[in-house]
C-alpha atoms as a PDB file:
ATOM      1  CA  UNK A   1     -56.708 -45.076 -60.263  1.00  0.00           C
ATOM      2  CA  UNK A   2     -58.962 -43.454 -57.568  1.00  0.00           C
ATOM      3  CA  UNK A   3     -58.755 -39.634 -57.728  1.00  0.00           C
ATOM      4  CA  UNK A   4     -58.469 -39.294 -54.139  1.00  0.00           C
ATOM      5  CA  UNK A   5     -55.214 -41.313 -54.455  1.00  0.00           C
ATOM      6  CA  UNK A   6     -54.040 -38.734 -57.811  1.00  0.00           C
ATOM      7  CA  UNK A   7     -54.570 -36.232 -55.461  1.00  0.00           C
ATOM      8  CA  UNK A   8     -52.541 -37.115 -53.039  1.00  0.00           C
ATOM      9  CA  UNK A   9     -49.714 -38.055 -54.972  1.00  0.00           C
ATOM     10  CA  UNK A  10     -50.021 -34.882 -56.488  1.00  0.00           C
ATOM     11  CA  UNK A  11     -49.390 -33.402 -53.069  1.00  0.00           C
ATOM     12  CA  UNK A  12     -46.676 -35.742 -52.350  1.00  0.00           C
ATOM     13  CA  UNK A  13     -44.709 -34.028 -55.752  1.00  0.00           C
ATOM     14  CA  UNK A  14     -45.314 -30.600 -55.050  1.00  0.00           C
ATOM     15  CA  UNK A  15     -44.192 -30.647 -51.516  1.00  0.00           C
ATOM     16  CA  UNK A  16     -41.614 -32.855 -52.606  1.00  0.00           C
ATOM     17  CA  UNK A  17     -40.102 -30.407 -55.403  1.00  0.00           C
ATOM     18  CA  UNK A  18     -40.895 -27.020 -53.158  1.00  0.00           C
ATOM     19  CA  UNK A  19     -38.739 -28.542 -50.540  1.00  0.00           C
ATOM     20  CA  UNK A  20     -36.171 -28.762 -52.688  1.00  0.00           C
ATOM     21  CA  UNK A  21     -36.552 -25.620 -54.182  1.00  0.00           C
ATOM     22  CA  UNK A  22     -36.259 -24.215 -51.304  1.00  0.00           C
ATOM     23  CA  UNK A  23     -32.995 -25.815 -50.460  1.00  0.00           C
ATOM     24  CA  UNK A  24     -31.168 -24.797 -54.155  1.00  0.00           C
ATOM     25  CA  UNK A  25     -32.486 -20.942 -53.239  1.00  0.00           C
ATOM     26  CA  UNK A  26     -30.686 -20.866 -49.761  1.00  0.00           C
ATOM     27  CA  UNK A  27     -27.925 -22.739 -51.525  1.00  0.00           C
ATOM     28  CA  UNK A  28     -27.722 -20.043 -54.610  1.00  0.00           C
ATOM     29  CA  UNK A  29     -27.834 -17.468 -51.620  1.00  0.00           C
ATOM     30  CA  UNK A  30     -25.053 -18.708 -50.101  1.00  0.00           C
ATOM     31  CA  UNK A  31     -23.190 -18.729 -53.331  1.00  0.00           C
ATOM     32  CA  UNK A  32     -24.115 -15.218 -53.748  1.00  0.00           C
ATOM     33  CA  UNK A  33     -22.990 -14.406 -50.210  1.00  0.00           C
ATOM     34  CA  UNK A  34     -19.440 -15.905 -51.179  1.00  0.00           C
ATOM     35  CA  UNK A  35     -19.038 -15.918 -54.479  1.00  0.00           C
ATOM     36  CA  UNK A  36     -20.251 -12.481 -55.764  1.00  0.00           C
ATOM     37  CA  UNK A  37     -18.135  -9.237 -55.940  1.00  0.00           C
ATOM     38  CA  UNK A  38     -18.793  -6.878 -53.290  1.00  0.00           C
ATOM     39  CA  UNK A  39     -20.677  -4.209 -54.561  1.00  0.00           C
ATOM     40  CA  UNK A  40     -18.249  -1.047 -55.748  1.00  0.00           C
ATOM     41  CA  UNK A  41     -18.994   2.061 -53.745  1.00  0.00           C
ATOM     42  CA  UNK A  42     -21.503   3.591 -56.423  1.00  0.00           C
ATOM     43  CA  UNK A  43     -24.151   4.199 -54.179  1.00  0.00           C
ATOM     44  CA  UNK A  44     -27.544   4.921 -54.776  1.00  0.00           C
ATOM     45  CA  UNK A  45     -29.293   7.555 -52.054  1.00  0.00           C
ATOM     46  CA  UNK A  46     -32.819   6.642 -50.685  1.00  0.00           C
ATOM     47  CA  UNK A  47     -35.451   8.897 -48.725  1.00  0.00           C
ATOM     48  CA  UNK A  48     -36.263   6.416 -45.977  1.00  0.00           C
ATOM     49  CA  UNK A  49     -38.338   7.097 -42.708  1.00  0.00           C
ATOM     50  CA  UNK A  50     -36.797   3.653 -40.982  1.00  0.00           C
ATOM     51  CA  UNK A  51     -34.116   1.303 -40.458  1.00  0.00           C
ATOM     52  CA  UNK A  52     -33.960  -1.278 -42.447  1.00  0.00           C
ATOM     53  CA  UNK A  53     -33.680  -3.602 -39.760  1.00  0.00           C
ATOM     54  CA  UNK A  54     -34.299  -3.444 -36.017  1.00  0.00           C
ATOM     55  CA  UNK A  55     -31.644  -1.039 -34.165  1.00  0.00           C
ATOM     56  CA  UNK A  56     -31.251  -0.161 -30.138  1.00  0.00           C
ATOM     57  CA  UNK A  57     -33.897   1.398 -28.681  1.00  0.00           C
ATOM     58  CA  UNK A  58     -30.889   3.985 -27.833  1.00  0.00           C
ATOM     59  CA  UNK A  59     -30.219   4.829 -31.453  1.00  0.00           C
ATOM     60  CA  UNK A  60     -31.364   8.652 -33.245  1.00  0.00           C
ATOM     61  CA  UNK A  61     -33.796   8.194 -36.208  1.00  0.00           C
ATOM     62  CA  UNK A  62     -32.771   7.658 -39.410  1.00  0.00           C
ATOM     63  CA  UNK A  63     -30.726  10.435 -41.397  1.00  0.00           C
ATOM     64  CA  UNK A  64     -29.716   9.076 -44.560  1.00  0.00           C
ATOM     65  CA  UNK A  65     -29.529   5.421 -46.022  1.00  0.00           C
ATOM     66  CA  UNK A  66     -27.991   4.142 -49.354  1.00  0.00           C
ATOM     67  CA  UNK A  67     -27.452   1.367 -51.524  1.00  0.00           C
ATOM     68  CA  UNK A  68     -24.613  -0.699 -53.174  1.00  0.00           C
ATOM     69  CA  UNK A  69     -26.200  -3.511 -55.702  1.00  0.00           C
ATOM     70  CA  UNK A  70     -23.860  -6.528 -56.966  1.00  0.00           C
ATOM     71  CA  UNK A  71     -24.982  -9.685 -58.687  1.00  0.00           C
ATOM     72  CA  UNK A  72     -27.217 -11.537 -56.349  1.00  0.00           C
ATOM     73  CA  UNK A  73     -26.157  -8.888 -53.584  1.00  0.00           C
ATOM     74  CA  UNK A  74     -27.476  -5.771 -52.135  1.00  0.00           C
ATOM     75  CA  UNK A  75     -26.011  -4.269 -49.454  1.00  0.00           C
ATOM     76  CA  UNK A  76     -27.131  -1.170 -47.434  1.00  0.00           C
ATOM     77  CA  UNK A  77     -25.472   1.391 -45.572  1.00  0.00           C
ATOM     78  CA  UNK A  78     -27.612   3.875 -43.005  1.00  0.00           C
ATOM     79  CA  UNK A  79     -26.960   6.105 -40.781  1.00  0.00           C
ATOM     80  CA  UNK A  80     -28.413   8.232 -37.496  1.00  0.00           C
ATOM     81  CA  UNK A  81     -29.128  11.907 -38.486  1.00  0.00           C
ATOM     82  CA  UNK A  82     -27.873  12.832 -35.071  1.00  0.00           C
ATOM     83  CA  UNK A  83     -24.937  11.892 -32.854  1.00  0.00           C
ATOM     84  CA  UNK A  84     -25.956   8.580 -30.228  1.00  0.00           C
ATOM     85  CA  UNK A  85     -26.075  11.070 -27.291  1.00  0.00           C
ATOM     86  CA  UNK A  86     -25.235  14.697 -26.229  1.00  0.00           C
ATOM     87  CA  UNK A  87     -21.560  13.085 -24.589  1.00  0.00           C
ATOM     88  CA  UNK A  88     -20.251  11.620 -27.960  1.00  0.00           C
ATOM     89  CA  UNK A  89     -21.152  14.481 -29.989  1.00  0.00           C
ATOM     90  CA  UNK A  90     -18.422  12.948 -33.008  1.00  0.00           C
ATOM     91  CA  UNK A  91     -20.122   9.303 -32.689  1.00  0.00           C
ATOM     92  CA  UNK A  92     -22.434   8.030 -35.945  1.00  0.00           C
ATOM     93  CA  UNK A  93     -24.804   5.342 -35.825  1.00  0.00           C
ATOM     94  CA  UNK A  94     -23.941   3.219 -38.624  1.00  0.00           C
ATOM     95  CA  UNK A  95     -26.288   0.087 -39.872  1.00  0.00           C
ATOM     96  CA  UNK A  96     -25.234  -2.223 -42.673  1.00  0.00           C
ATOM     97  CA  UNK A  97     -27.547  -4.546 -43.990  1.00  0.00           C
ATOM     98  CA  UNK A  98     -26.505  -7.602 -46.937  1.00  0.00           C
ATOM     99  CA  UNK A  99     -29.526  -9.054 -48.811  1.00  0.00           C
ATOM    100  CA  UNK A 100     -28.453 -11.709 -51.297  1.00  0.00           C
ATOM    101  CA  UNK A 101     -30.740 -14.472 -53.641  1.00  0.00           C
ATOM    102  CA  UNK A 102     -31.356 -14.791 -57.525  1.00  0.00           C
ATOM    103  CA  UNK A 103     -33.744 -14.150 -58.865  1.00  0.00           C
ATOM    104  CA  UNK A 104     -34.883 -12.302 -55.957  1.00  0.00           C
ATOM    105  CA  UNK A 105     -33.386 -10.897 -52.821  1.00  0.00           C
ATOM    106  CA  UNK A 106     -34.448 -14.210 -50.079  1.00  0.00           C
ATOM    107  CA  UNK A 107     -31.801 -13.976 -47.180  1.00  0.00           C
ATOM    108  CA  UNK A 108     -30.081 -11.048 -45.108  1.00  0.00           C
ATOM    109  CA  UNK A 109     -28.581 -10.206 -42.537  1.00  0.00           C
ATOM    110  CA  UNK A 110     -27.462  -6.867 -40.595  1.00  0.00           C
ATOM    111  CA  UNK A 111     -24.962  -5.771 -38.249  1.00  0.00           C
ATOM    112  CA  UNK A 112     -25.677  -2.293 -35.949  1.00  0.00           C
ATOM    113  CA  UNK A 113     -22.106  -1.005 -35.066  1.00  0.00           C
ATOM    114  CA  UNK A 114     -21.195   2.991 -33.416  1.00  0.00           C
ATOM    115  CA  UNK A 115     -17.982   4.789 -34.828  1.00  0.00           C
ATOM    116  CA  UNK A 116     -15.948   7.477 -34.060  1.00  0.00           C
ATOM    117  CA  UNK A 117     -15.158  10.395 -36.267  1.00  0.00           C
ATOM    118  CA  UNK A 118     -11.114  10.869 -36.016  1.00  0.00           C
ATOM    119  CA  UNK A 119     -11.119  13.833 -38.959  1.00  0.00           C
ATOM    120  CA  UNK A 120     -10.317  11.529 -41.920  1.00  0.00           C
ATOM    121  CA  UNK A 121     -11.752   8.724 -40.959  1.00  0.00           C
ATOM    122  CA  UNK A 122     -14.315   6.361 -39.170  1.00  0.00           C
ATOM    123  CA  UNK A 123     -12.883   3.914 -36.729  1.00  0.00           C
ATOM    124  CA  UNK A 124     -14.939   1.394 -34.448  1.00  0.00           C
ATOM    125  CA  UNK A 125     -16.224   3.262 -31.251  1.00  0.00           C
ATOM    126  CA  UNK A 126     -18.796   0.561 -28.997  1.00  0.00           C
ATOM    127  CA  UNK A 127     -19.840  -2.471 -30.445  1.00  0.00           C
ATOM    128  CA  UNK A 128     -21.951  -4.578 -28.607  1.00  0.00           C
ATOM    129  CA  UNK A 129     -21.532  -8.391 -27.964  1.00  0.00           C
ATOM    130  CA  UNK A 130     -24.242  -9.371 -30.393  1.00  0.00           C
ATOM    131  CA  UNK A 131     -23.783  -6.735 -33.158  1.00  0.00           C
ATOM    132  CA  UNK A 132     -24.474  -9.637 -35.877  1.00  0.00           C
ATOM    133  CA  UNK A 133     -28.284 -10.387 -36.453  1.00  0.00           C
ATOM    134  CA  UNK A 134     -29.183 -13.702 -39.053  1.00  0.00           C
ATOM    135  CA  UNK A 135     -25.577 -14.566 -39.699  1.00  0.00           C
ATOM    136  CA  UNK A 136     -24.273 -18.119 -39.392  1.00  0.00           C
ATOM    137  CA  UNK A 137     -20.565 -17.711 -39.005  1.00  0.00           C
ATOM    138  CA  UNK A 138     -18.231 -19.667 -41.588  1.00  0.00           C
ATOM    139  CA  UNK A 139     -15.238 -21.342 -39.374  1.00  0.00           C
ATOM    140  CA  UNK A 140     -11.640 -20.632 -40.226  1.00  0.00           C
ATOM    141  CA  UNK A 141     -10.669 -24.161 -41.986  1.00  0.00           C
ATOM    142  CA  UNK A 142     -13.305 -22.791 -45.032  1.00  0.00           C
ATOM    143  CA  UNK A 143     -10.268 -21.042 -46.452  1.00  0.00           C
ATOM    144  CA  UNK A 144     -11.585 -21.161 -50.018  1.00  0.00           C
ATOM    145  CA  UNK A 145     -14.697 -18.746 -49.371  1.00  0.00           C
ATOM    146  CA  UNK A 146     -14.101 -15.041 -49.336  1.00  0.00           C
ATOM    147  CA  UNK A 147     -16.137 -13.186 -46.743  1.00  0.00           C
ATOM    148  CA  UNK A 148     -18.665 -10.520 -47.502  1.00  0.00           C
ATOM    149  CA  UNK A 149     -17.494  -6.673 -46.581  1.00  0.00           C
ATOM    150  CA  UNK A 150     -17.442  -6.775 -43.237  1.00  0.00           C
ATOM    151  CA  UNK A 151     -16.598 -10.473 -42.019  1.00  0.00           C
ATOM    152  CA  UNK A 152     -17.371 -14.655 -42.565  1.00  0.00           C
ATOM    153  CA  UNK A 153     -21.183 -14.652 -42.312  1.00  0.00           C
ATOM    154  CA  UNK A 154     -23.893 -16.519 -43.955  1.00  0.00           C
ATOM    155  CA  UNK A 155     -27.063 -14.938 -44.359  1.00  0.00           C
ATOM    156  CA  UNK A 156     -30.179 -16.796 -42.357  1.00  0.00           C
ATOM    157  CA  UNK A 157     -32.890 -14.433 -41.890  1.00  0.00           C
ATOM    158  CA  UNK A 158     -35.563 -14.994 -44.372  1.00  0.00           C
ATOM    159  CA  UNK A 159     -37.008 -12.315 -46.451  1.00  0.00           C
ATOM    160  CA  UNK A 160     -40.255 -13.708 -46.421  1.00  0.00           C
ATOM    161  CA  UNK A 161     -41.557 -12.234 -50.555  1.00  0.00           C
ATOM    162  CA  UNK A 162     -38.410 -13.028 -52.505  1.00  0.00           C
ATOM    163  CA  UNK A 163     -37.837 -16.277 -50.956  1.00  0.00           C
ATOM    164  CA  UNK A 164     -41.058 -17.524 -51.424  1.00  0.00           C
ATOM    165  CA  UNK A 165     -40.609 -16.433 -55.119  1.00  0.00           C
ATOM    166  CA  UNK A 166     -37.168 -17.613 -55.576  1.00  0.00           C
ATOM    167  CA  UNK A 167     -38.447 -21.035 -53.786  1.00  0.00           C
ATOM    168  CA  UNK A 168     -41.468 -21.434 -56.549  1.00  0.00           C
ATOM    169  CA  UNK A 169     -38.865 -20.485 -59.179  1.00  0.00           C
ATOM    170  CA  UNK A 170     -36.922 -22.721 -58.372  1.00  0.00           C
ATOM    171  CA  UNK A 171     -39.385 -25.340 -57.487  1.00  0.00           C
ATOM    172  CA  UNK A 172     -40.771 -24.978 -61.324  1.00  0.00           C
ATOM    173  CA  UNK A 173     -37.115 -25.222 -62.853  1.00  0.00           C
ATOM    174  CA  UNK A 174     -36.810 -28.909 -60.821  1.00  0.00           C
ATOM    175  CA  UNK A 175     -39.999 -30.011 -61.733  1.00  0.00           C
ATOM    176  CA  UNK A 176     -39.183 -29.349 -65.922  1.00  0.00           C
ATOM    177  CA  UNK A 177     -35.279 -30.773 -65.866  1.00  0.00           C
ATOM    178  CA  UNK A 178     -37.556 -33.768 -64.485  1.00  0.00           C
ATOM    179  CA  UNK A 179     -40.775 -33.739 -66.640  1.00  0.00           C
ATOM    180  CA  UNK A 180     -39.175 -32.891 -70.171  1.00  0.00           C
ATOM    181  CA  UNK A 181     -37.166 -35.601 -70.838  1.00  0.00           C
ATOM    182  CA  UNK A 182     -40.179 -37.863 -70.041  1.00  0.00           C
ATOM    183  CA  UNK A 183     -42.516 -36.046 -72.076  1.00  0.00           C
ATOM    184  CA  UNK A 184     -40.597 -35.801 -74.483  1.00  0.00           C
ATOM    185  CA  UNK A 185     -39.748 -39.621 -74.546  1.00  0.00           C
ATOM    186  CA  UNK A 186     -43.823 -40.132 -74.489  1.00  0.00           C
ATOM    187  CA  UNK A 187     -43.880 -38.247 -77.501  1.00  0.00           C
ATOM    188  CA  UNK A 188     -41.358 -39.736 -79.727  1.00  0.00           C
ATOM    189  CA  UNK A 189     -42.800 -43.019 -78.843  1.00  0.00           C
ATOM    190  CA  UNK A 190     -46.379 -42.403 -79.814  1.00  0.00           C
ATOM    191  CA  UNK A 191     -44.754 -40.456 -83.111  1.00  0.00           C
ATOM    192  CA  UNK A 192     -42.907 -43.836 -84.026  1.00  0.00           C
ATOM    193  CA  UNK A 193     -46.099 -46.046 -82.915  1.00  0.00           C
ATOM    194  CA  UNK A 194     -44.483 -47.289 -80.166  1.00  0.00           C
ATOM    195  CA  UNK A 195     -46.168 -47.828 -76.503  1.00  0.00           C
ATOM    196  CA  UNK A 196     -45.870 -44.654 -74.497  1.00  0.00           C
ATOM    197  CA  UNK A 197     -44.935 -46.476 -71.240  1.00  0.00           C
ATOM    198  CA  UNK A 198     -42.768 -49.188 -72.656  1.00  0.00           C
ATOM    199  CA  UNK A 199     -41.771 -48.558 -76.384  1.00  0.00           C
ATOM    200  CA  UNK A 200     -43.268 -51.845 -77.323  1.00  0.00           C
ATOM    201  CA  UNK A 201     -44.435 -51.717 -80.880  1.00  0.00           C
ATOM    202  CA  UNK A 202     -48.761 -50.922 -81.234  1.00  0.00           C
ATOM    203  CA  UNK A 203     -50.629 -53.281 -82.642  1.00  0.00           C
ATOM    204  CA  UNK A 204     -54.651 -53.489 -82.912  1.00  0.00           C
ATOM    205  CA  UNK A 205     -54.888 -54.446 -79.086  1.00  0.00           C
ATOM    206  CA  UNK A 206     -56.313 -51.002 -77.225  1.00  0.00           C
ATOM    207  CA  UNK A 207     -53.533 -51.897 -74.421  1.00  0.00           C
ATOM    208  CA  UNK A 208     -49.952 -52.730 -74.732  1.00  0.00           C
ATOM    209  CA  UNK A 209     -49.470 -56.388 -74.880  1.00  0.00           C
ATOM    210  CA  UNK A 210     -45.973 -56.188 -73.379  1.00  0.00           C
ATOM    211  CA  UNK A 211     -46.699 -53.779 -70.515  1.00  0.00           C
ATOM    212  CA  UNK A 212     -50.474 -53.807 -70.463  1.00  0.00           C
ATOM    213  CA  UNK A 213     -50.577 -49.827 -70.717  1.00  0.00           C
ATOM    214  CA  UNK A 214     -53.597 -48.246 -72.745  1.00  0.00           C
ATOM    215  CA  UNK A 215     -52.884 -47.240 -75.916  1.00  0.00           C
ATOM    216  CA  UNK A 216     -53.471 -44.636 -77.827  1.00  0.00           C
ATOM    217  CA  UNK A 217     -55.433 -44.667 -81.321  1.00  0.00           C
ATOM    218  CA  UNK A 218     -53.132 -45.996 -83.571  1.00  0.00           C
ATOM    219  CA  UNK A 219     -54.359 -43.789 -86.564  1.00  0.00           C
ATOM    220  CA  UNK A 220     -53.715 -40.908 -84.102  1.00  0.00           C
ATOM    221  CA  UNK A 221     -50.039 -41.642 -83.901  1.00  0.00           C
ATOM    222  CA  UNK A 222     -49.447 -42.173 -87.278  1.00  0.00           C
ATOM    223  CA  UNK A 223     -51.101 -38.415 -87.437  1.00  0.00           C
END
């Protein structure tokens, strides 16, 4: 067989099984998104300089961020060191962000919401239309998934390094549930003198006389 042919076969596969490893990581994602536990409120604090995501061009700079981590969910919570603007001096700038995928973090998404301080508690002050950035909303009928903390959303926007991981993860794990059992098959069949490709019985031919395969040495196989 030509080895520009091999080659391109070759490329065939791999595109073949990253596509779908790319499919079962969204899919575990998604699972995560729904499935998992919400994270309990045992947060971990972070020095950060930014947002993690994009805010208004309105907002105050970041004051002080932290972190909830789940299994297969990471959710953070920041917040604006300063109140929005001089007239809603009890106002906080609040930023939530949900990053979900195993092995790796691979999709997120992030909602950008202002609340009011009312002494014992934060309540919803201005939210705009389009609070919700890389969500794909889950309709009513799906009854039997739970929504994350703060409503139905899937995750869409891509997190570029753990996706890419969790897609070649996953990629690999296809590509062995496929290859194993074959190679495995090839070897028990040149263990018991057998053709690999057909399981005809060797005999002094160097190809298979059933299939027409080339054979191994026989003395190898009885090795």
């Amino acid at each position: 067989m030509p080895t520009r042919w091999l080659n391109r076969r070759l490329i065939v596969r791999a595109t073949i099984f990253l596509l779908l490893g790319a499919v079962v990581n969204v899919l575990v994602a998604w699972g995560c998104a729904c499935w998992s536990p919400s994270p309990p409120y045992e947060r971990t604090r972070r020095a950060e300089t930014a947002w993690s995501a994009p805010v208004p061009d309105d907002w105050p700079p970041l004051g002080r961020q932290s972190v909830d981590r789940g299994f297969g969910l990471t959710e953070h919570h920041a917040f604006g060191d300063a109140p929005r603007d001089s007239n809603q001096s009890w106002d906080r700038s609040h930023q939530w962000v949900c990053q979900v995928g195993l092995p790796f973090r691979s999709l997120s998404i992030h909602r950008n919401r202002v609340e009011s301080d009312l002494g014992m508690y934060w309540i919803l002050a201005a939210e705009p239309p389009k609070n919700w950035r890389g969500g794909l909303s889950i309709p009513d009928c799906a009854n039997g998934i739970r929504q994350i903390r703060y409503g139905r959303w899937l995750p869409t926007q891509i997190i570029w390094s753990g996706f890419t991981a969790n897609t070649i993860f996953y990629a690999a794990l296809l590509f062995g549930m496929v290859a194993m059992p074959h190679t495995l098959r090839t070897r028990w069949r040149i263990k018991c003198v057998q053709c690999p490709a057909c399981g005809y019985p060797i005999g002094t031919s160097p190809v298979c006389t059933e299939c027409g395969a080339p054979l191994p040495d026989r003395a190898t196989c009885e090795d």
